[in-house]
PDB file of N, CA and C in Angstrom:
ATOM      1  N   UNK A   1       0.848  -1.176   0.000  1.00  0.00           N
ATOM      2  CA  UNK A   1       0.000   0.000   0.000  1.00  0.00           C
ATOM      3  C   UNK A   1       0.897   1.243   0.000  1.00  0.00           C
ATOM      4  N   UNK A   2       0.866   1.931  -1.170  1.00  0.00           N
ATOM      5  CA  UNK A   2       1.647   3.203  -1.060  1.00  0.00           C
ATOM      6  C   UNK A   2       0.872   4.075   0.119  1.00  0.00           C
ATOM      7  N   UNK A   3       2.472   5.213   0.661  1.00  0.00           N
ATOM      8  CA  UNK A   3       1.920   6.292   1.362  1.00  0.00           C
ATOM      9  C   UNK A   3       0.961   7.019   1.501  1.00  0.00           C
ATOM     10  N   UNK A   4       0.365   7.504   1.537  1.00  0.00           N
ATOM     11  CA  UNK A   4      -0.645   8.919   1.670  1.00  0.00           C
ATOM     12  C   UNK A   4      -0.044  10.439   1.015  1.00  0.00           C
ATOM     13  N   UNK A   5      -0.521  10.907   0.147  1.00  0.00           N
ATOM     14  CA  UNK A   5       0.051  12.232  -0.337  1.00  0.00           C
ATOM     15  C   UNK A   5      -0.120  13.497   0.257  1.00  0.00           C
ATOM     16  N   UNK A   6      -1.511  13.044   1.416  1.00  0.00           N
ATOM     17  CA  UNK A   6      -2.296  14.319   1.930  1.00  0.00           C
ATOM     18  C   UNK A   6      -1.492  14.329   3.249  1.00  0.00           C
ATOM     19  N   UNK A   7      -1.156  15.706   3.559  1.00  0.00           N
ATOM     20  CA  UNK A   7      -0.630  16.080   4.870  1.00  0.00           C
ATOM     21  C   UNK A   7      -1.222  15.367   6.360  1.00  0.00           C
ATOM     22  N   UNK A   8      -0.664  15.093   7.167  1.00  0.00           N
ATOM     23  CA  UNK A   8      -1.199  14.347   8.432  1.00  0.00           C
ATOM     24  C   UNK A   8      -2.236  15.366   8.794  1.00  0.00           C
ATOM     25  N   UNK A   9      -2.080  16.328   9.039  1.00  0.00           N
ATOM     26  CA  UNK A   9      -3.274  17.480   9.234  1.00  0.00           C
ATOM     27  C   UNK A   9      -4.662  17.626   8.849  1.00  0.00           C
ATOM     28  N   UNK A  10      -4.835  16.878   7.651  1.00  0.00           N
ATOM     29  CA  UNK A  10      -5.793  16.966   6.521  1.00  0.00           C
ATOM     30  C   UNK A  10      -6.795  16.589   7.459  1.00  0.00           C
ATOM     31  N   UNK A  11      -8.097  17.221   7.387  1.00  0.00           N
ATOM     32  CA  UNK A  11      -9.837  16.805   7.950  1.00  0.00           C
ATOM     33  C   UNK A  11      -9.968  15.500   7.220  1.00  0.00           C
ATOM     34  N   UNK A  12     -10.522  14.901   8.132  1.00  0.00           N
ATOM     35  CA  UNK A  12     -11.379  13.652   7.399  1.00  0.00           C
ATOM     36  C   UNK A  12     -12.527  14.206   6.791  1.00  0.00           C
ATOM     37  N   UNK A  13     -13.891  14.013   5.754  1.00  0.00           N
ATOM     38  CA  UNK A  13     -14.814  14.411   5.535  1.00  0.00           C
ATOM     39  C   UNK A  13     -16.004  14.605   6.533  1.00  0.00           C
ATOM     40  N   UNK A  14     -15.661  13.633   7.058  1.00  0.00           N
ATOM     41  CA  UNK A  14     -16.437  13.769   8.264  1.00  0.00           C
ATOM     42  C   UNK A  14     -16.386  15.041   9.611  1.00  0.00           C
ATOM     43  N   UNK A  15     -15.056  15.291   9.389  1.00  0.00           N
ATOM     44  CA  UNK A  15     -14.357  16.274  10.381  1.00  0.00           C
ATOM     45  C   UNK A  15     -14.701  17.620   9.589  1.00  0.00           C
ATOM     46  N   UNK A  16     -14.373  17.764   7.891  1.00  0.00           N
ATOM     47  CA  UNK A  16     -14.484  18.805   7.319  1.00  0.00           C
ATOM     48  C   UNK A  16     -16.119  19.357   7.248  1.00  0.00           C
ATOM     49  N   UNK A  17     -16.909  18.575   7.218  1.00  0.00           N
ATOM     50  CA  UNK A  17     -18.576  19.239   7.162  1.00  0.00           C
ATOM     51  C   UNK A  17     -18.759  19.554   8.821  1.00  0.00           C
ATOM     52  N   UNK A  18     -18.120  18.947   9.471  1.00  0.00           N
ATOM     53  CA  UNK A  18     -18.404  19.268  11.227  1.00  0.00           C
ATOM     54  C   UNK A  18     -18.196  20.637  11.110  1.00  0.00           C
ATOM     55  N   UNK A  19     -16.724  20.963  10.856  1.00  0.00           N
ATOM     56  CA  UNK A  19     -15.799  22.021  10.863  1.00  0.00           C
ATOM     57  C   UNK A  19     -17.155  23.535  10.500  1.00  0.00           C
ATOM     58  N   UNK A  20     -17.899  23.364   8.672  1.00  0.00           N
ATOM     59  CA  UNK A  20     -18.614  23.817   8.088  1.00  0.00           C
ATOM     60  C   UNK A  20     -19.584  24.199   9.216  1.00  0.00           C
ATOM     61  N   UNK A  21     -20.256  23.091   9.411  1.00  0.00           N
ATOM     62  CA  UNK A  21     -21.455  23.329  10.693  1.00  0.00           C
ATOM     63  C   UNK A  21     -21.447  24.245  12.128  1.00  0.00           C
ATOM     64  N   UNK A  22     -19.767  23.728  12.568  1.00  0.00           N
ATOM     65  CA  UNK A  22     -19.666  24.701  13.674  1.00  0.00           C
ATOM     66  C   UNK A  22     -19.491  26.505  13.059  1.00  0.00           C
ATOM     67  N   UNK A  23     -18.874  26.771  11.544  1.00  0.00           N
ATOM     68  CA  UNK A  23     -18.752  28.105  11.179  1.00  0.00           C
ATOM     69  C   UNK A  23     -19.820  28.587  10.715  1.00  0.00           C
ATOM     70  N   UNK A  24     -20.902  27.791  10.283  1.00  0.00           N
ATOM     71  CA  UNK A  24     -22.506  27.846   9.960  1.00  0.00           C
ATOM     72  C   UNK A  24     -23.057  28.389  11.245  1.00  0.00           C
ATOM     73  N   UNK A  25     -22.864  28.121  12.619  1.00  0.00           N
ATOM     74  CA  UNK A  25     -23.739  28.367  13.739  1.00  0.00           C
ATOM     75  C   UNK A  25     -22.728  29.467  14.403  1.00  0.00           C
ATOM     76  N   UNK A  26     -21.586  30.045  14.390  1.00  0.00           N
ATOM     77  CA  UNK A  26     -20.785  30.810  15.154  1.00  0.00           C
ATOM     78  C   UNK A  26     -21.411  32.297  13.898  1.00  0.00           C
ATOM     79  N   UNK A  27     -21.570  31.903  12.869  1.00  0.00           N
ATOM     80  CA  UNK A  27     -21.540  33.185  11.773  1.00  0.00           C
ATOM     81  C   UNK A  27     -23.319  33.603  12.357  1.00  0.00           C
ATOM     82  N   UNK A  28     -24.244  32.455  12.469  1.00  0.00           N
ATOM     83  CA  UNK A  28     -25.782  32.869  12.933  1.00  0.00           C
ATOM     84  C   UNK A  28     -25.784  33.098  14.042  1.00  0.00           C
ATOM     85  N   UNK A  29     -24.996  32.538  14.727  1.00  0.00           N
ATOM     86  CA  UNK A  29     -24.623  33.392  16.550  1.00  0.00           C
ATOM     87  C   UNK A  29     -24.777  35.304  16.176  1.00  0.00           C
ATOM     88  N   UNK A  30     -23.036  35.476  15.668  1.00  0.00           N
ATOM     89  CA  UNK A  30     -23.019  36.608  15.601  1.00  0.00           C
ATOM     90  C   UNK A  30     -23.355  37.503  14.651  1.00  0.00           C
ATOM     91  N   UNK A  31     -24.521  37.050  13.255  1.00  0.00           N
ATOM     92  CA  UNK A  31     -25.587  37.671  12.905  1.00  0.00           C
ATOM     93  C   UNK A  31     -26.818  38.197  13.901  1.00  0.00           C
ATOM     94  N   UNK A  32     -27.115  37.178  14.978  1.00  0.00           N
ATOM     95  CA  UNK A  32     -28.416  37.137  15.410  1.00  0.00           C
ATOM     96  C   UNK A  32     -28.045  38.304  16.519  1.00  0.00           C
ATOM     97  N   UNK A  33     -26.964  38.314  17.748  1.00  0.00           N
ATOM     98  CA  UNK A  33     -26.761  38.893  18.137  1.00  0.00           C
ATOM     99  C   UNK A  33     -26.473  40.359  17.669  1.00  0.00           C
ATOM    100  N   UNK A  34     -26.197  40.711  16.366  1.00  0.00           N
ATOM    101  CA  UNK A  34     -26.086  42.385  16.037  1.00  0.00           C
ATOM    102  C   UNK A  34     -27.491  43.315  16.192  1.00  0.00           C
ATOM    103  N   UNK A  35     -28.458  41.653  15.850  1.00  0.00           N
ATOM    104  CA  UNK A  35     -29.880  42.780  16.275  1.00  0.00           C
ATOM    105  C   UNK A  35     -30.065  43.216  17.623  1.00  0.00           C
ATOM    106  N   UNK A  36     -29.235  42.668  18.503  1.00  0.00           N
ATOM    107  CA  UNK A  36     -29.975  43.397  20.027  1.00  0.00           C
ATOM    108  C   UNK A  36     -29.604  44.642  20.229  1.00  0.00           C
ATOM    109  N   UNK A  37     -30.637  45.131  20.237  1.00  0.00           N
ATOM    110  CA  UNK A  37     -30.716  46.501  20.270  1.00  0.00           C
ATOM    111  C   UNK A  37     -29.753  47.533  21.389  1.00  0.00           C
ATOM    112  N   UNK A  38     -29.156  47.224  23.032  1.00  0.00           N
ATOM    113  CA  UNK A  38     -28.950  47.208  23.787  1.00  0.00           C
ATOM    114  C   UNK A  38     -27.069  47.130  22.970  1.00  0.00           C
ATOM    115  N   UNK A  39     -26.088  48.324  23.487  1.00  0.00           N
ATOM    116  CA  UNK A  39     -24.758  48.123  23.324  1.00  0.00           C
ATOM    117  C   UNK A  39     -24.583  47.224  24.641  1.00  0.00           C
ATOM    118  N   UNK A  40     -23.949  47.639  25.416  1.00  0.00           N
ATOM    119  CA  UNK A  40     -23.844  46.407  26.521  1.00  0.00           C
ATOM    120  C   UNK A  40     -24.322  44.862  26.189  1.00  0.00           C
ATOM    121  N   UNK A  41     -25.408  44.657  25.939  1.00  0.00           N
ATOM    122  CA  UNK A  41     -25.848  43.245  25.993  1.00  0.00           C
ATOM    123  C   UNK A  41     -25.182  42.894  24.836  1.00  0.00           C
ATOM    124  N   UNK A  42     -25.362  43.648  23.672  1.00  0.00           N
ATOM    125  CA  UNK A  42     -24.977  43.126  22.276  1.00  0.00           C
ATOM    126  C   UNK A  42     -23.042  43.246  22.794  1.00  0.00           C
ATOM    127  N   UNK A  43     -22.826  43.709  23.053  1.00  0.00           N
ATOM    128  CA  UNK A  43     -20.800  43.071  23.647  1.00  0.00           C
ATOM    129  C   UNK A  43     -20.885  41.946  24.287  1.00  0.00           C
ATOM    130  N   UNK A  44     -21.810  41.751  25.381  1.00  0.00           N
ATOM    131  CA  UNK A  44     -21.540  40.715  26.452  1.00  0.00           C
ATOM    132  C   UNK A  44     -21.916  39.460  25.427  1.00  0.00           C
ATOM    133  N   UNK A  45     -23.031  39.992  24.941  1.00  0.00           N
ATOM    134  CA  UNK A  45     -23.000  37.921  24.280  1.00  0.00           C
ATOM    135  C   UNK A  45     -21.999  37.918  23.164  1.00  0.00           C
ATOM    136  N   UNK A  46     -21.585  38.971  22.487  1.00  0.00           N
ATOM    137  CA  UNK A  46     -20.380  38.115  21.488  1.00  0.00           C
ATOM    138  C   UNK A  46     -19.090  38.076  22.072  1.00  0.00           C
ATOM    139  N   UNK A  47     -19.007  38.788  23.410  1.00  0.00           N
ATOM    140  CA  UNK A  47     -17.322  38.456  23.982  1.00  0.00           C
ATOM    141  C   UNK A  47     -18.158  36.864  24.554  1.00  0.00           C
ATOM    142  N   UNK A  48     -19.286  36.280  25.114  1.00  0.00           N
ATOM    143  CA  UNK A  48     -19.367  35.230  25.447  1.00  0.00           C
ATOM    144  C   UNK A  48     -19.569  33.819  24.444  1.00  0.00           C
ATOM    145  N   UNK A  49     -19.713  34.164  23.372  1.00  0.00           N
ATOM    146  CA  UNK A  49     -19.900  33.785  22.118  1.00  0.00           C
ATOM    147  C   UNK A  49     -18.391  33.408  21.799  1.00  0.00           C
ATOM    148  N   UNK A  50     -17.411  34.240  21.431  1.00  0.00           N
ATOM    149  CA  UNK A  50     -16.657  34.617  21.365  1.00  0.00           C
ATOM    150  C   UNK A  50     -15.687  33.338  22.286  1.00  0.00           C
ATOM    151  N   UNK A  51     -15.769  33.724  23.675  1.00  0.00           N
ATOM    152  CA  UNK A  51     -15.222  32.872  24.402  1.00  0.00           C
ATOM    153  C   UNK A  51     -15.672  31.119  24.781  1.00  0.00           C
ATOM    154  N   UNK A  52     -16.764  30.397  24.497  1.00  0.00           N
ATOM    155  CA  UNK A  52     -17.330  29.925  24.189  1.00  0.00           C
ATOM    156  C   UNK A  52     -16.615  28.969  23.079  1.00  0.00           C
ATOM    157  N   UNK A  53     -16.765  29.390  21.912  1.00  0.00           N
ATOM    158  CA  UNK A  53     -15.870  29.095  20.913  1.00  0.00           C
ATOM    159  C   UNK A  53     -14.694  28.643  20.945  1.00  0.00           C
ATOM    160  N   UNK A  54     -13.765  29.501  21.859  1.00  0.00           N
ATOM    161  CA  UNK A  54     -12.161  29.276  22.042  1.00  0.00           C
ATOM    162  C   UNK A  54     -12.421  28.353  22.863  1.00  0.00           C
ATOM    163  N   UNK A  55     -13.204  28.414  23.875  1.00  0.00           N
ATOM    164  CA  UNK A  55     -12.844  27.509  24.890  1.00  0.00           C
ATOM    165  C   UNK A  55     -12.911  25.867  24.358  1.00  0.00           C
ATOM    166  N   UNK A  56     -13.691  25.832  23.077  1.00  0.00           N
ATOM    167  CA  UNK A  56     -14.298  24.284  22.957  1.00  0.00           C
ATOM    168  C   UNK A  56     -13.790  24.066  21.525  1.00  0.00           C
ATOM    169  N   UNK A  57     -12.658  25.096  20.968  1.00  0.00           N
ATOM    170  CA  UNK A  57     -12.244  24.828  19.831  1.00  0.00           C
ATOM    171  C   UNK A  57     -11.403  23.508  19.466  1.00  0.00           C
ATOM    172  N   UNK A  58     -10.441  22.923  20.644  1.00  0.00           N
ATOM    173  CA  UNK A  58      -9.708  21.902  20.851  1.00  0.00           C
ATOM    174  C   UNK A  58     -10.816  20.984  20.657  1.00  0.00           C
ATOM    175  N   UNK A  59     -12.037  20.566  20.704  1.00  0.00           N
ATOM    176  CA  UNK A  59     -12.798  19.837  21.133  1.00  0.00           C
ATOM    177  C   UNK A  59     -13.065  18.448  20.178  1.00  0.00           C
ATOM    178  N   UNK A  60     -13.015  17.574  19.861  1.00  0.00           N
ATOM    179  CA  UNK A  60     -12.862  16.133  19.137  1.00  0.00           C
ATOM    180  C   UNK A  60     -14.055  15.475  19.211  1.00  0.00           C
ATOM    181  N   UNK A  61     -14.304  15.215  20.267  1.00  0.00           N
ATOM    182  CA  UNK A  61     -15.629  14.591  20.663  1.00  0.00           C
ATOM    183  C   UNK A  61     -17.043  14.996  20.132  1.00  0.00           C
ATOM    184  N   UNK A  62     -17.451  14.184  19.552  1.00  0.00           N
ATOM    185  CA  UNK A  62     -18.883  14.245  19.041  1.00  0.00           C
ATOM    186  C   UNK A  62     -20.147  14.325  20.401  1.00  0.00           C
ATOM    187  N   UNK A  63     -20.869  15.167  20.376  1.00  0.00           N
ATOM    188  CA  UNK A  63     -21.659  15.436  21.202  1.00  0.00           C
ATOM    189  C   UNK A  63     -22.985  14.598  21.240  1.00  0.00           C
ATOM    190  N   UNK A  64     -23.724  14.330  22.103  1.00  0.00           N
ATOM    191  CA  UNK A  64     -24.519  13.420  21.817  1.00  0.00           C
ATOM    192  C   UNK A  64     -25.852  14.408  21.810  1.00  0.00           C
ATOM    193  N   UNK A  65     -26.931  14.477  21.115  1.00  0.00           N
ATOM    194  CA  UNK A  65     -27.641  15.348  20.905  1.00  0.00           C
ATOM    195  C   UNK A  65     -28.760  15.483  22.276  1.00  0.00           C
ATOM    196  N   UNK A  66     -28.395  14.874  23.261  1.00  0.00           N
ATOM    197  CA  UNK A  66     -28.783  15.131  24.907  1.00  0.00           C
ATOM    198  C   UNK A  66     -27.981  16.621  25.201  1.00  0.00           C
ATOM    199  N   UNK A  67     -26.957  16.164  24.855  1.00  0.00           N
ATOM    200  CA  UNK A  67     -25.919  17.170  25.400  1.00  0.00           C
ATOM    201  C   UNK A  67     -25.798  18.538  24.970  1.00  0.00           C
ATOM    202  N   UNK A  68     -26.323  18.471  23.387  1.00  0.00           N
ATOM    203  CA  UNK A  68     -26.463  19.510  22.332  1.00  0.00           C
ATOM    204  C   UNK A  68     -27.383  20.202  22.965  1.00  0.00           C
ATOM    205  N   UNK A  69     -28.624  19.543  23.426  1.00  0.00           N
ATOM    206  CA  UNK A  69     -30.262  20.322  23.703  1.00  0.00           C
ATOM    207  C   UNK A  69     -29.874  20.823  25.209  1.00  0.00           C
ATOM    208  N   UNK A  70     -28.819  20.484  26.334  1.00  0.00           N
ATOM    209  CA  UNK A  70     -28.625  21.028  27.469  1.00  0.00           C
ATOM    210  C   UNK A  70     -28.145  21.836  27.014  1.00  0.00           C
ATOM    211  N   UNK A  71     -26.828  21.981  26.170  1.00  0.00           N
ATOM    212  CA  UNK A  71     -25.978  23.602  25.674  1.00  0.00           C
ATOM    213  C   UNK A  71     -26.786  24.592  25.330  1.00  0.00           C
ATOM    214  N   UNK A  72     -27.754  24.190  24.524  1.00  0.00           N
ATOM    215  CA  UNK A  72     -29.016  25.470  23.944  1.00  0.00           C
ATOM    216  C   UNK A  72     -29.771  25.906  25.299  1.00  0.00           C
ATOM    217  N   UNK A  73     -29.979  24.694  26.101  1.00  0.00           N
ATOM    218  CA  UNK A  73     -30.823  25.234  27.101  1.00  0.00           C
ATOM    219  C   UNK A  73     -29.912  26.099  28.271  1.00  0.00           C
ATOM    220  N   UNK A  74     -28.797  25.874  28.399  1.00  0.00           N
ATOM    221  CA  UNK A  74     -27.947  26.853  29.466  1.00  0.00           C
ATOM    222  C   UNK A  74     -27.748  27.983  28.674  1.00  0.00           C
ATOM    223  N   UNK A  75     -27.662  28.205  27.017  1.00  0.00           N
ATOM    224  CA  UNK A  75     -27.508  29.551  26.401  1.00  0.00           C
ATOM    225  C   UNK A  75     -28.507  30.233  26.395  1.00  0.00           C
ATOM    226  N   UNK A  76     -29.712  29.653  26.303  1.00  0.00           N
ATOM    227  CA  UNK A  76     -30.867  30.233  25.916  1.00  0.00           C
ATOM    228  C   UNK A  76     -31.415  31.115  27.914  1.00  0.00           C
ATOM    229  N   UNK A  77     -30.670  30.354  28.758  1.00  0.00           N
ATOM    230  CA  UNK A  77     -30.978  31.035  29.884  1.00  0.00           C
ATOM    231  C   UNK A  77     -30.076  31.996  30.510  1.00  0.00           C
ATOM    232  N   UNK A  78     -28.420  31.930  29.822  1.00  0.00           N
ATOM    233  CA  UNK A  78     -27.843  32.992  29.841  1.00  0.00           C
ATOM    234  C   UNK A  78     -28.421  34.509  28.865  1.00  0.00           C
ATOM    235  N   UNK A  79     -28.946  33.875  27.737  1.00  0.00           N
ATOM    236  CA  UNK A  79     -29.217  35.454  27.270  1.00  0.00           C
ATOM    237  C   UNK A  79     -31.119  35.796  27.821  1.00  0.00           C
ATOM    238  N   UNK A  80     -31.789  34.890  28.648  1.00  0.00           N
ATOM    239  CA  UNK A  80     -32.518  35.461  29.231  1.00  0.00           C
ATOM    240  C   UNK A  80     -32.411  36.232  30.242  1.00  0.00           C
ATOM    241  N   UNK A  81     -31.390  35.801  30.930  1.00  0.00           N
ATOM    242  CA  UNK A  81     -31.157  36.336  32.253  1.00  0.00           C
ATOM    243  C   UNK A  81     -30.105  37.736  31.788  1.00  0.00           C
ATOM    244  N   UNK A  82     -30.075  38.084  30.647  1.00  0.00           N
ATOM    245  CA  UNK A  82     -28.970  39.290  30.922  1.00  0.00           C
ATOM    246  C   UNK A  82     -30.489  40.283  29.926  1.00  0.00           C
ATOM    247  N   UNK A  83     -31.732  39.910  30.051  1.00  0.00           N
ATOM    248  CA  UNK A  83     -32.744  40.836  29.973  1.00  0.00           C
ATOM    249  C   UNK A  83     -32.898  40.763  28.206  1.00  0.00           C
ATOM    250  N   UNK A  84     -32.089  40.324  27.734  1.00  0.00           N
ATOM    251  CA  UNK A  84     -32.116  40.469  26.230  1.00  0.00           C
ATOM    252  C   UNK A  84     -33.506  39.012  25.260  1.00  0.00           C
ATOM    253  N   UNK A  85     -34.828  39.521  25.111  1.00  0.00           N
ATOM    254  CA  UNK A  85     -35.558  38.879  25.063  1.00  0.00           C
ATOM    255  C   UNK A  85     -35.596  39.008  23.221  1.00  0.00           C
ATOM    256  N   UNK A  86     -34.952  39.598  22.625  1.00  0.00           N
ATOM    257  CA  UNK A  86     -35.081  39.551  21.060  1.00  0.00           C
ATOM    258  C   UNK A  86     -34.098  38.307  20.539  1.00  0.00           C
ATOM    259  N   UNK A  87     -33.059  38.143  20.977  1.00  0.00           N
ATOM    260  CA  UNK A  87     -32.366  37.078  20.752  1.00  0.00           C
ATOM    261  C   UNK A  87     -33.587  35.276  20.824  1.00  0.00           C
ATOM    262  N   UNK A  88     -33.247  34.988  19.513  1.00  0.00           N
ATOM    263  CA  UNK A  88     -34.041  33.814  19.736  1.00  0.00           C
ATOM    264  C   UNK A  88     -33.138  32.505  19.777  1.00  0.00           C
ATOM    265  N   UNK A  89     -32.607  31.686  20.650  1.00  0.00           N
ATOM    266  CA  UNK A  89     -32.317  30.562  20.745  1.00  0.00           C
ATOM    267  C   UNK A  89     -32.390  29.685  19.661  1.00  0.00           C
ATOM    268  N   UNK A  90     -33.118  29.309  18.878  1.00  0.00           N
ATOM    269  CA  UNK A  90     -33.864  28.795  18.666  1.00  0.00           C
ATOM    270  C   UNK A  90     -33.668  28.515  17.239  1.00  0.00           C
ATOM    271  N   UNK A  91     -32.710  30.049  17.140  1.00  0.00           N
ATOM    272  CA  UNK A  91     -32.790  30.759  15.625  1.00  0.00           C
ATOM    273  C   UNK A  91     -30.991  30.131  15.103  1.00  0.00           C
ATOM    274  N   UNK A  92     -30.407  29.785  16.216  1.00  0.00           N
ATOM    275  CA  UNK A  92     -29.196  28.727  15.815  1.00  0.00           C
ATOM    276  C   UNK A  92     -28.985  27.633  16.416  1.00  0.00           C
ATOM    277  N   UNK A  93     -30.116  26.875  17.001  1.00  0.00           N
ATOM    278  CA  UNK A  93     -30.184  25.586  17.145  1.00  0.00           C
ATOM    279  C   UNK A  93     -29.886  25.069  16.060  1.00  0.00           C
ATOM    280  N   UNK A  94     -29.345  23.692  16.535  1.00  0.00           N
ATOM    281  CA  UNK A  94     -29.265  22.567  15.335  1.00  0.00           C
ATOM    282  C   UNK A  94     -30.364  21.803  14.668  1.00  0.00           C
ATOM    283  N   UNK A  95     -31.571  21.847  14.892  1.00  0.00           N
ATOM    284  CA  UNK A  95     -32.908  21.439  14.215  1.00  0.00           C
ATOM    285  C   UNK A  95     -32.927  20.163  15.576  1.00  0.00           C
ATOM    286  N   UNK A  96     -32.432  20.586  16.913  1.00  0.00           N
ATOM    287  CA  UNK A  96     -32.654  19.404  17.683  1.00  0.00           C
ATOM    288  C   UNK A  96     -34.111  18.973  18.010  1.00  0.00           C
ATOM    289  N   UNK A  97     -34.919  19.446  17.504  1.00  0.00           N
ATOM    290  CA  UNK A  97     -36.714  19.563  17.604  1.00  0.00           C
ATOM    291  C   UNK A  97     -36.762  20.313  19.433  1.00  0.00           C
ATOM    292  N   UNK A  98     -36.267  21.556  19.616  1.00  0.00           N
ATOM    293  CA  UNK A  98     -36.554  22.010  20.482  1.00  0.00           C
ATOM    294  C   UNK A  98     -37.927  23.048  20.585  1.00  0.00           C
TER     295      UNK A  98
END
């Protein structure tokens, strides 16, 4: 069996549409967030957005879609609780039938 030509680095396909999906929901994150009307709120959720991201960028593990519908549900109660009721959750879910 000859070598491999593609760099060790290279995405699997599987890894490369993940990759797509997570820049699909970080780009509707910080679309959705420009509508809040509020400067303050509209900083706090994209520095948390923002941080969020970095923090889980290392991340490998496939999520199990239990786990997916708790993440929406702890986000969806962080941007309730900071008063910002135009933001819809809902509106970058993954189609988890929430």
């Amino acid at each position: 069996m000859a070598a491999s030509r593609l760099p060790a680095a290279t995405l699997t396909l599987k890894q490369f549409i993940r990759r797509q999906q997570v820049l699909l929901l970080y780009r509707r994150i910080l679309q959705t967030i420009r509508q809040v009307p509020n400067d303050s709120d509209r900083k706090y959720l994209k520095d948390w957005a923002r941080e969020e991201f970095k923090r889980n960028k290392s991340a490998t593990e496939e999520a199990s879609p239990a786990t997916e519908a708790q993440d929406l549900k702890e986000a969806n109660g962080i941007v309730t609780t900071t008063g910002v009721h135009s933001i819809h959750v809902r509106e970058f879910s993954l189609d988890l039938g929430l």
